[in-house]
N, C-alpha and C. Protein backbone atom coordinates (compact mmCIF):
# COMPACT_ATOMS: atom_id res chain seq x y z
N UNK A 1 9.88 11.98 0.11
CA UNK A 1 9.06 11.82 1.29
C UNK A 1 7.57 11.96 0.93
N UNK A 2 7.03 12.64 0.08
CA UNK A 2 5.97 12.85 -0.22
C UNK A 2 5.41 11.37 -1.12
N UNK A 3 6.32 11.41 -1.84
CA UNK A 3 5.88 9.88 -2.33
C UNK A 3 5.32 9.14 -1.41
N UNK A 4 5.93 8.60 -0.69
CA UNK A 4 6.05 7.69 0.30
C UNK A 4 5.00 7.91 1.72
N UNK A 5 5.26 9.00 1.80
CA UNK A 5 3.60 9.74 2.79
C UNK A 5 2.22 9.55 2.10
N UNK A 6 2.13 9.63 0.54
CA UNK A 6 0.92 9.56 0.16
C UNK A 6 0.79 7.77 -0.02
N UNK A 7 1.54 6.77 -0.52
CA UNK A 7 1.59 5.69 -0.41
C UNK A 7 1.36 4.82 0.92
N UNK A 8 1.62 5.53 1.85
CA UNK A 8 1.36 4.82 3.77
C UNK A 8 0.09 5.22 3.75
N UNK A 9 -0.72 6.21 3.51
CA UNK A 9 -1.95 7.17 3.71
C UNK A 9 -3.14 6.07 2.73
N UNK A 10 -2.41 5.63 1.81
CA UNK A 10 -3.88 5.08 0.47
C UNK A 10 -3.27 3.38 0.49
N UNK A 11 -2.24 2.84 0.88
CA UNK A 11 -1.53 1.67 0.83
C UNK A 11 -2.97 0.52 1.05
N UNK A 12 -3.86 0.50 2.13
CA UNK A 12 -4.48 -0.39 2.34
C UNK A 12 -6.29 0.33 2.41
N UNK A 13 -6.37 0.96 1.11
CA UNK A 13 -7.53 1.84 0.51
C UNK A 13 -8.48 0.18 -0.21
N UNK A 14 -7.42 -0.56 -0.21
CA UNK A 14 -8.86 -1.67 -0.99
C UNK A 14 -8.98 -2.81 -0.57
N UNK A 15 -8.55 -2.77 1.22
CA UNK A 15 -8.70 -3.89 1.84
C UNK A 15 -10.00 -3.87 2.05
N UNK A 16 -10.87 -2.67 2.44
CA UNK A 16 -12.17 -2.60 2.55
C UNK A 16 -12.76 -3.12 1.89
N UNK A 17 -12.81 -4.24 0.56
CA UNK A 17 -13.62 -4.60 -0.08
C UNK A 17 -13.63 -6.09 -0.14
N UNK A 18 -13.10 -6.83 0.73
CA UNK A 18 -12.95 -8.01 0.91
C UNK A 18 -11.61 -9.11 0.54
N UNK A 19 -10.78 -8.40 -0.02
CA UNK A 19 -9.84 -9.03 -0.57
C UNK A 19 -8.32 -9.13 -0.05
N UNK A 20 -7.72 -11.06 0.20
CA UNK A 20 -6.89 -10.70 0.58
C UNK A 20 -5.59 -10.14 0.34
N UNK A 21 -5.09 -10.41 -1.27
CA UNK A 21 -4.04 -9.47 -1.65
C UNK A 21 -5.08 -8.02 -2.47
N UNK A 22 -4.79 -7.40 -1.62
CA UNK A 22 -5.65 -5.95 -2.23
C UNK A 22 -4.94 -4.63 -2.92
N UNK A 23 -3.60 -5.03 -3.02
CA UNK A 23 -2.58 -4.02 -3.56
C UNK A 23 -3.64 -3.43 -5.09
N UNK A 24 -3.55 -4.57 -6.01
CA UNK A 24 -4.12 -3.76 -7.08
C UNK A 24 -5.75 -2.87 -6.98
N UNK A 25 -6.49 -3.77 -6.37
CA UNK A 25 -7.39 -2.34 -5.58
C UNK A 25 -7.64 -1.76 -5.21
N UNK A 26 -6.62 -1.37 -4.29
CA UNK A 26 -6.14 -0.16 -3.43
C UNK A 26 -5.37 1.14 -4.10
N UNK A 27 -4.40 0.24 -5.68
CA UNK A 27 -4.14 1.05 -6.66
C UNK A 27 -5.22 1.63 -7.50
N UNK A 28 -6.13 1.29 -7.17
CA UNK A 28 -7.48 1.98 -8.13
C UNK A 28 -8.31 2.85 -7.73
N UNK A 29 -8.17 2.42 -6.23
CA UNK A 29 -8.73 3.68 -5.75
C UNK A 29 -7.94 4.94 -5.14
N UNK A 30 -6.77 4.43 -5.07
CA UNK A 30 -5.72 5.43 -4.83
C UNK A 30 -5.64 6.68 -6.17
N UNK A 31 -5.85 5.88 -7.16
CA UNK A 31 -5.38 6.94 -8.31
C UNK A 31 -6.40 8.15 -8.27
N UNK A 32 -7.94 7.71 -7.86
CA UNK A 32 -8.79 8.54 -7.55
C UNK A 32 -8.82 9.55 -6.81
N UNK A 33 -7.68 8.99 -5.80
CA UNK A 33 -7.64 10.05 -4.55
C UNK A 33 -6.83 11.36 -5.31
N UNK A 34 -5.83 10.27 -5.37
CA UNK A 34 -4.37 11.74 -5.93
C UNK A 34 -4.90 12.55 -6.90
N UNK A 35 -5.61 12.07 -7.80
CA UNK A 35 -6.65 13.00 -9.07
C UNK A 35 -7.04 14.26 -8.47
N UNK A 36 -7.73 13.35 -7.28
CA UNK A 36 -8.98 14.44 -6.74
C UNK A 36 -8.10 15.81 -5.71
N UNK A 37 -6.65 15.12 -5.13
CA UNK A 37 -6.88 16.17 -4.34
C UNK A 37 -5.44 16.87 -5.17
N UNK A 38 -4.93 16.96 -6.50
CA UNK A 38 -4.01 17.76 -7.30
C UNK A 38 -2.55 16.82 -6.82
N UNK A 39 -2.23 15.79 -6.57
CA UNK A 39 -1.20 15.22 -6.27
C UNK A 39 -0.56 15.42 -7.34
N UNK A 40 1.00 15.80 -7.41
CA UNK A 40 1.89 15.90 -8.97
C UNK A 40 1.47 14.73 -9.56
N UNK A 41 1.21 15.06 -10.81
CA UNK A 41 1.30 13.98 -11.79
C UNK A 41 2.41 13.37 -11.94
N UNK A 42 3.62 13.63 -11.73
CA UNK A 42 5.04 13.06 -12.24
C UNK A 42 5.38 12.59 -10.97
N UNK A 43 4.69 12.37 -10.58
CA UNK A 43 4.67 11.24 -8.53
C UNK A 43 3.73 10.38 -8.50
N UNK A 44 2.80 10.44 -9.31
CA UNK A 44 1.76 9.34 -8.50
C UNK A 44 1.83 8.53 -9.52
N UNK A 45 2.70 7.95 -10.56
CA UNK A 45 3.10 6.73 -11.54
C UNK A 45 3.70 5.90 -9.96
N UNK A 46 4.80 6.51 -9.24
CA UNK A 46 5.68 5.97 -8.28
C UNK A 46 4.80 5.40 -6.76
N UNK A 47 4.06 6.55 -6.42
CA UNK A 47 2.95 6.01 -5.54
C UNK A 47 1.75 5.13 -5.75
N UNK A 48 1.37 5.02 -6.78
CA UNK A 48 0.96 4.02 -7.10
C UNK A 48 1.07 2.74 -7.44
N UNK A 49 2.40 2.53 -8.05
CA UNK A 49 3.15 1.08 -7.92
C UNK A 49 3.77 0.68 -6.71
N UNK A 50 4.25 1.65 -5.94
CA UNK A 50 4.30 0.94 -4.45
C UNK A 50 3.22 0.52 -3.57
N UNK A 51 1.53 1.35 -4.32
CA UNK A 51 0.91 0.86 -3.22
C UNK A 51 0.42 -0.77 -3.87
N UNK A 52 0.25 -1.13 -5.43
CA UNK A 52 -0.16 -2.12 -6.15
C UNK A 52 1.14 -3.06 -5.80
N UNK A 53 2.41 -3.18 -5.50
CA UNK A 53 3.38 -3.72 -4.93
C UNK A 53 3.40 -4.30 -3.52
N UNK A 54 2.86 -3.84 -3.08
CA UNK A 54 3.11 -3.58 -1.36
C UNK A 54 2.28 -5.45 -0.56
N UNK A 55 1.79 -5.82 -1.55
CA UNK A 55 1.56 -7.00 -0.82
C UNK A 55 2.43 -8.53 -1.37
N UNK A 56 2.69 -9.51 0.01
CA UNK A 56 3.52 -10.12 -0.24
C UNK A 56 3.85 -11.07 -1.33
N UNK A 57 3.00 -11.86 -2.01
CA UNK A 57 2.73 -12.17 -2.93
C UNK A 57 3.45 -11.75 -4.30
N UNK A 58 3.54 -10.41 -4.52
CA UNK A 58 4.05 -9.68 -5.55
C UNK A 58 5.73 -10.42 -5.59
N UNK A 59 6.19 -9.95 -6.87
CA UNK A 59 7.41 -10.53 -6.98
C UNK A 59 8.03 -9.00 -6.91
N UNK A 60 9.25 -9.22 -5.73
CA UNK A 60 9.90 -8.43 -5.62
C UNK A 60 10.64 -7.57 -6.56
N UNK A 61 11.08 -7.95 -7.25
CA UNK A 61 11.01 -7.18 -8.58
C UNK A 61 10.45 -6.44 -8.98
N UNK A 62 8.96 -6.64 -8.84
CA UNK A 62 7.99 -5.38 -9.68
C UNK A 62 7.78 -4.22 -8.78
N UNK A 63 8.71 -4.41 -7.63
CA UNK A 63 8.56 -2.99 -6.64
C UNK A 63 9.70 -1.97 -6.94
N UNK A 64 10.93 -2.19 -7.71
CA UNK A 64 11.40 -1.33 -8.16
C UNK A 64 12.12 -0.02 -7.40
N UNK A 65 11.28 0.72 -7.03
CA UNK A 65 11.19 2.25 -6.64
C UNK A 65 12.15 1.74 -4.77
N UNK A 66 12.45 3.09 -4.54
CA UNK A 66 13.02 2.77 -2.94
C UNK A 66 11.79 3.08 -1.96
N UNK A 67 11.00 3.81 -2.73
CA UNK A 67 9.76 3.69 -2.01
C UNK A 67 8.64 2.80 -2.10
N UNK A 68 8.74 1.85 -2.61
CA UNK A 68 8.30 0.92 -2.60
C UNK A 68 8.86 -0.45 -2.13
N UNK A 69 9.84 -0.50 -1.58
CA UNK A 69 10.63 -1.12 -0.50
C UNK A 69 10.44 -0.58 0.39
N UNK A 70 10.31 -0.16 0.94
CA UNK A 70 10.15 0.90 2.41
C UNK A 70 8.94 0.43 2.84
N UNK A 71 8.07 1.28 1.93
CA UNK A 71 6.54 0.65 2.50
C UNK A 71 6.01 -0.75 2.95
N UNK A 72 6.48 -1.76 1.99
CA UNK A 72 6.53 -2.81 1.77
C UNK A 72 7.36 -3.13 2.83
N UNK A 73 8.24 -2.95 3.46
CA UNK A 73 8.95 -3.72 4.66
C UNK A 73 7.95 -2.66 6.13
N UNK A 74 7.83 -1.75 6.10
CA UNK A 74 7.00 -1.14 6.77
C UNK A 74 5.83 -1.56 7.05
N UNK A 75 5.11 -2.08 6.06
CA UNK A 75 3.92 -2.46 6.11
C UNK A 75 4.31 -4.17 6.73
N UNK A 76 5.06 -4.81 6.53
CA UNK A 76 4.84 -6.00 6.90
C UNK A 76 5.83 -6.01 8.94
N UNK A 77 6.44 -5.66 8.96
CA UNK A 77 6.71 -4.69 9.87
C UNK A 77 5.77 -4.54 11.01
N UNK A 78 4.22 -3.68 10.64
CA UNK A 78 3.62 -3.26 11.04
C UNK A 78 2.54 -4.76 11.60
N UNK A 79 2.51 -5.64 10.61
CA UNK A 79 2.07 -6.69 11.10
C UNK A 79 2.48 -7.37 11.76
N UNK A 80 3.81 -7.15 12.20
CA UNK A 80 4.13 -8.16 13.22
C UNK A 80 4.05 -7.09 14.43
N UNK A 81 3.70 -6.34 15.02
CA UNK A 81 3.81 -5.56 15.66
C UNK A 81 2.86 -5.55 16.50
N UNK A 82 2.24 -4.84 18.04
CA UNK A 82 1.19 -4.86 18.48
C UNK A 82 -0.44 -4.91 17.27
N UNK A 83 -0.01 -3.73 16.24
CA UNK A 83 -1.43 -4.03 15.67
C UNK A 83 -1.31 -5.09 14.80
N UNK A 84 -0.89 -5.73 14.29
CA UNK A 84 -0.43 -6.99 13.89
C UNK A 84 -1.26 -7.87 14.00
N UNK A 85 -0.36 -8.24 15.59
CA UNK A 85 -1.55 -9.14 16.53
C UNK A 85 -2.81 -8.74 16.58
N UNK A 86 -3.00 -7.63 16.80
CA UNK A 86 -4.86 -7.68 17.20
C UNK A 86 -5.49 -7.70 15.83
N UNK A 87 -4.62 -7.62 14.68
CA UNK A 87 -5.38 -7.44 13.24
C UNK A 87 -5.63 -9.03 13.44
N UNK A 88 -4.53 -10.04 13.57
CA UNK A 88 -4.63 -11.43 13.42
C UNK A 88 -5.46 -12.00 14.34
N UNK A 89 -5.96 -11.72 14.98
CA UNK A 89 -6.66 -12.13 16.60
C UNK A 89 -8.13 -12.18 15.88
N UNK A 90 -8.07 -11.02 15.50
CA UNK A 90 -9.85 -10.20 15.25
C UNK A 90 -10.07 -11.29 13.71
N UNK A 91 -8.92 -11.67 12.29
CA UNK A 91 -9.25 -12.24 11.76
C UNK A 91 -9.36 -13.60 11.62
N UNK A 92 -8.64 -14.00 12.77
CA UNK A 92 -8.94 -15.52 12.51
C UNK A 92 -9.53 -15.83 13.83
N UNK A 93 -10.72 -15.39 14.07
CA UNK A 93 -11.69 -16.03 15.38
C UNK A 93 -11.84 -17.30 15.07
């Protein structure tokens, strides 16, 4: 669970920078986070490939982990959902 709590929390950490598959930059700044705030080391190999996984594009395969399925159906999930829509509304004016 902790895996998977810190992966929902940093998952979309590098959409902020303009990009639309942002998994691997979101993995870069994620690693920063877990550094900074003592996250186990022998967990954040796993949270970090689910969050560099997590966009659709990726080949299913390289998600591996069960937490990285989760998120990954969660997260897309989440887009079809009320915020979904207003994410899609607001980006394609």
């Amino acid at each position: 669970m902790e895996i998977l709590v810190a992966a929902v929390f940093l998952h979309d950490i590098g959409r902020h920078y303009g990009l639309e598959f942002h998994g691997p930059e979101s993995e870069k700044h994620a690693k920063k986070v877990l550094e900074k705030i003592g996250f186990p080391e022998e967990k954040r190999g796993v949270v970090l490939r689910a969050i560099r996984t997590h966009d659709y594009q990726t080949n299913p395969a390289e998600r591996g982990s069960l937490e990285a399925k989760i998120l990954y159906d969660a997260d897309k999930l989440d887009a079809f959902g009320d915020i979904g829509i207003k994410r899609n509304l607001i980006n394609n004016r």
